[in-house]
Protein backbone atom coordinates (compact mmCIF):
# COMPACT_ATOMS: atom_id res chain seq x y z
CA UNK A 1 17.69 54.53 19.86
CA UNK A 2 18.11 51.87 22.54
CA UNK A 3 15.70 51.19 25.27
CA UNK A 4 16.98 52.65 28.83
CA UNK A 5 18.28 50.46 31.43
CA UNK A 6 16.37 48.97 33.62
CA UNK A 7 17.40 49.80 37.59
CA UNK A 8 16.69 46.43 39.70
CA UNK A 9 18.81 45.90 43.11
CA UNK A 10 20.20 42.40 43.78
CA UNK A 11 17.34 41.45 45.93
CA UNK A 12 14.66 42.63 43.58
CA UNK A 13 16.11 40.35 40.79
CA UNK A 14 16.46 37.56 43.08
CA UNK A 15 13.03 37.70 44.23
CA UNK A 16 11.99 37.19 40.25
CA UNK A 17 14.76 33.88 40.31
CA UNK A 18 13.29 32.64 43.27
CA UNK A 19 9.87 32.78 42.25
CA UNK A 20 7.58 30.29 41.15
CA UNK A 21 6.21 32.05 38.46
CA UNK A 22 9.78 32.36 37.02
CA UNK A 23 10.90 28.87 37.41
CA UNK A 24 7.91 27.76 35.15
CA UNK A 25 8.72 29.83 32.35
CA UNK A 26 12.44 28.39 32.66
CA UNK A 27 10.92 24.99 32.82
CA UNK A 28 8.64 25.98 30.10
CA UNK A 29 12.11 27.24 28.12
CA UNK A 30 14.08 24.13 29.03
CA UNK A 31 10.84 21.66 28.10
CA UNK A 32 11.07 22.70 24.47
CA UNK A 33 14.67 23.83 23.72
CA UNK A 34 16.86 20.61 25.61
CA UNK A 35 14.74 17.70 23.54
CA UNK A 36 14.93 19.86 20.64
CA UNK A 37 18.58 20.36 20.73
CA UNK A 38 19.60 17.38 21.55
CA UNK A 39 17.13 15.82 18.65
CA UNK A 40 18.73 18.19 16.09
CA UNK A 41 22.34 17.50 17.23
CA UNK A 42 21.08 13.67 16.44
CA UNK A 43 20.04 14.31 13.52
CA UNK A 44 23.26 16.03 12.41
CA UNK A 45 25.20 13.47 13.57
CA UNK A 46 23.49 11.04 12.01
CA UNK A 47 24.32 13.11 9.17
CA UNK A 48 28.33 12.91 9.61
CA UNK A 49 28.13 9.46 10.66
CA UNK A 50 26.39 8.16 7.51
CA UNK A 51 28.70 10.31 5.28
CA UNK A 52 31.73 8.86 7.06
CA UNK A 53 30.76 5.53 7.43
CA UNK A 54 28.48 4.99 4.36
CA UNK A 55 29.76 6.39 1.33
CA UNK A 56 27.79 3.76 -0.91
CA UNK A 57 24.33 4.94 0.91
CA UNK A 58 25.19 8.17 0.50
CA UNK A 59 25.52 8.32 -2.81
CA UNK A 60 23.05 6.55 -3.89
CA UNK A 61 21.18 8.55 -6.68
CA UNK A 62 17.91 9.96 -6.29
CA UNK A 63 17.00 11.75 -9.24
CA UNK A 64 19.48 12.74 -11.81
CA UNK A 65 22.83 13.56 -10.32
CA UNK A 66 21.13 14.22 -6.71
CA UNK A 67 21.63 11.83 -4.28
CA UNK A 68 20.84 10.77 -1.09
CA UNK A 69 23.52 12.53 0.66
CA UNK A 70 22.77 16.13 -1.17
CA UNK A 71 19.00 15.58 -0.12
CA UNK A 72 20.22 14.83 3.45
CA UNK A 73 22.41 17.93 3.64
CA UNK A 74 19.34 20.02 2.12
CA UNK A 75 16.99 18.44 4.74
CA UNK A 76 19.42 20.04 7.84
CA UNK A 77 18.77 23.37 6.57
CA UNK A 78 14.35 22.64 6.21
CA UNK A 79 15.20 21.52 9.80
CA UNK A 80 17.10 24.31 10.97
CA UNK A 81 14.31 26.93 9.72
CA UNK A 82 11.32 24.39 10.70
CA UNK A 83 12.86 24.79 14.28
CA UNK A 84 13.35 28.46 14.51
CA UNK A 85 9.23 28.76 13.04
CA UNK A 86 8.45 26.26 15.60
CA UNK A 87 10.14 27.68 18.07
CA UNK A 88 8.99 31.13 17.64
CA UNK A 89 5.23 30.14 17.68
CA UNK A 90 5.94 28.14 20.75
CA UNK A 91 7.34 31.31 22.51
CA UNK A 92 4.66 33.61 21.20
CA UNK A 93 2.13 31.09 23.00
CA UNK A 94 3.98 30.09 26.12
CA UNK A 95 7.39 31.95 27.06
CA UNK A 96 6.35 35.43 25.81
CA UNK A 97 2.80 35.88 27.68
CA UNK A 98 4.49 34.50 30.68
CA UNK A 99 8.02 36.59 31.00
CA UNK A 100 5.37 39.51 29.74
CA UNK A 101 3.47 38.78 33.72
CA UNK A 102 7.11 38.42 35.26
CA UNK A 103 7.62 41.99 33.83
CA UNK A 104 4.37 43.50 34.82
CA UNK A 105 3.99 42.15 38.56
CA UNK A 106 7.73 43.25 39.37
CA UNK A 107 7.28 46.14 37.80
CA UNK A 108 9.96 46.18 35.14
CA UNK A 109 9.17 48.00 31.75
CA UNK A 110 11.00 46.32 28.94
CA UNK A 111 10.65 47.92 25.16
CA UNK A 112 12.13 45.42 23.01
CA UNK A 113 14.49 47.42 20.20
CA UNK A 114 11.53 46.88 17.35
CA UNK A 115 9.14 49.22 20.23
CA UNK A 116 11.29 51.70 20.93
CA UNK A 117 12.17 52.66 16.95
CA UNK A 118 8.54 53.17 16.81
């Protein structure tokens, strides 16, 4: 069953963008997800470039038939679900409590979909 919509007039949701209280948790969003982005997007890159450019690195052999460019490929997926844990204990400590307050003091009731099957 889905959660019912929640009834906010123009000016009540642009009281919650103009506040200050708002524009830290978006700074608190942007502070972790931009470097992080743009880190991983490096790293893939780095990725492409070394597989375009340096075939003889990339196959180097590790162990066996593995090589450098399978354990490279295998390390962007570790990343990928290092990120998403890392991310989701950062927003369980920082973005959650905070958008949590933004809900409470503008008294908005949110159940996520998990709450309302419950």
């Amino acid at each position: 069953m889905d959660s019912p919509p929640i009834t906010t007039t123009a000016t009540e949701v642009q009281l919650i963008d103009d506040s200050e209280e708002f524009r830290t948790l978006r700074r608190s969003f942007r502070s972790f997800a931009f470097p992080v982005t743009i880190g991983f997007v490096l790293w893939y890159l780095l990725y492409v470039l070394l597989s375009c450019y340096a075939p003889g690195l990339m196959g180097t052999k590790v162990l066996g038939h593995v090589n450098v460019a399978l354990v490279l490929g295998l390390l962007q997926f570790v990343t990928t679900f290092a990120i998403a844990a890392w991310y989701a204990r950062y927003a369980d400590r920082r973005i959650d409590p905070a958008a949590t307050a933004i809900r409470e003091a503008h008294g908005a009731v949110v159940h996520a979909p998990r709450e309302s099957a419950e």
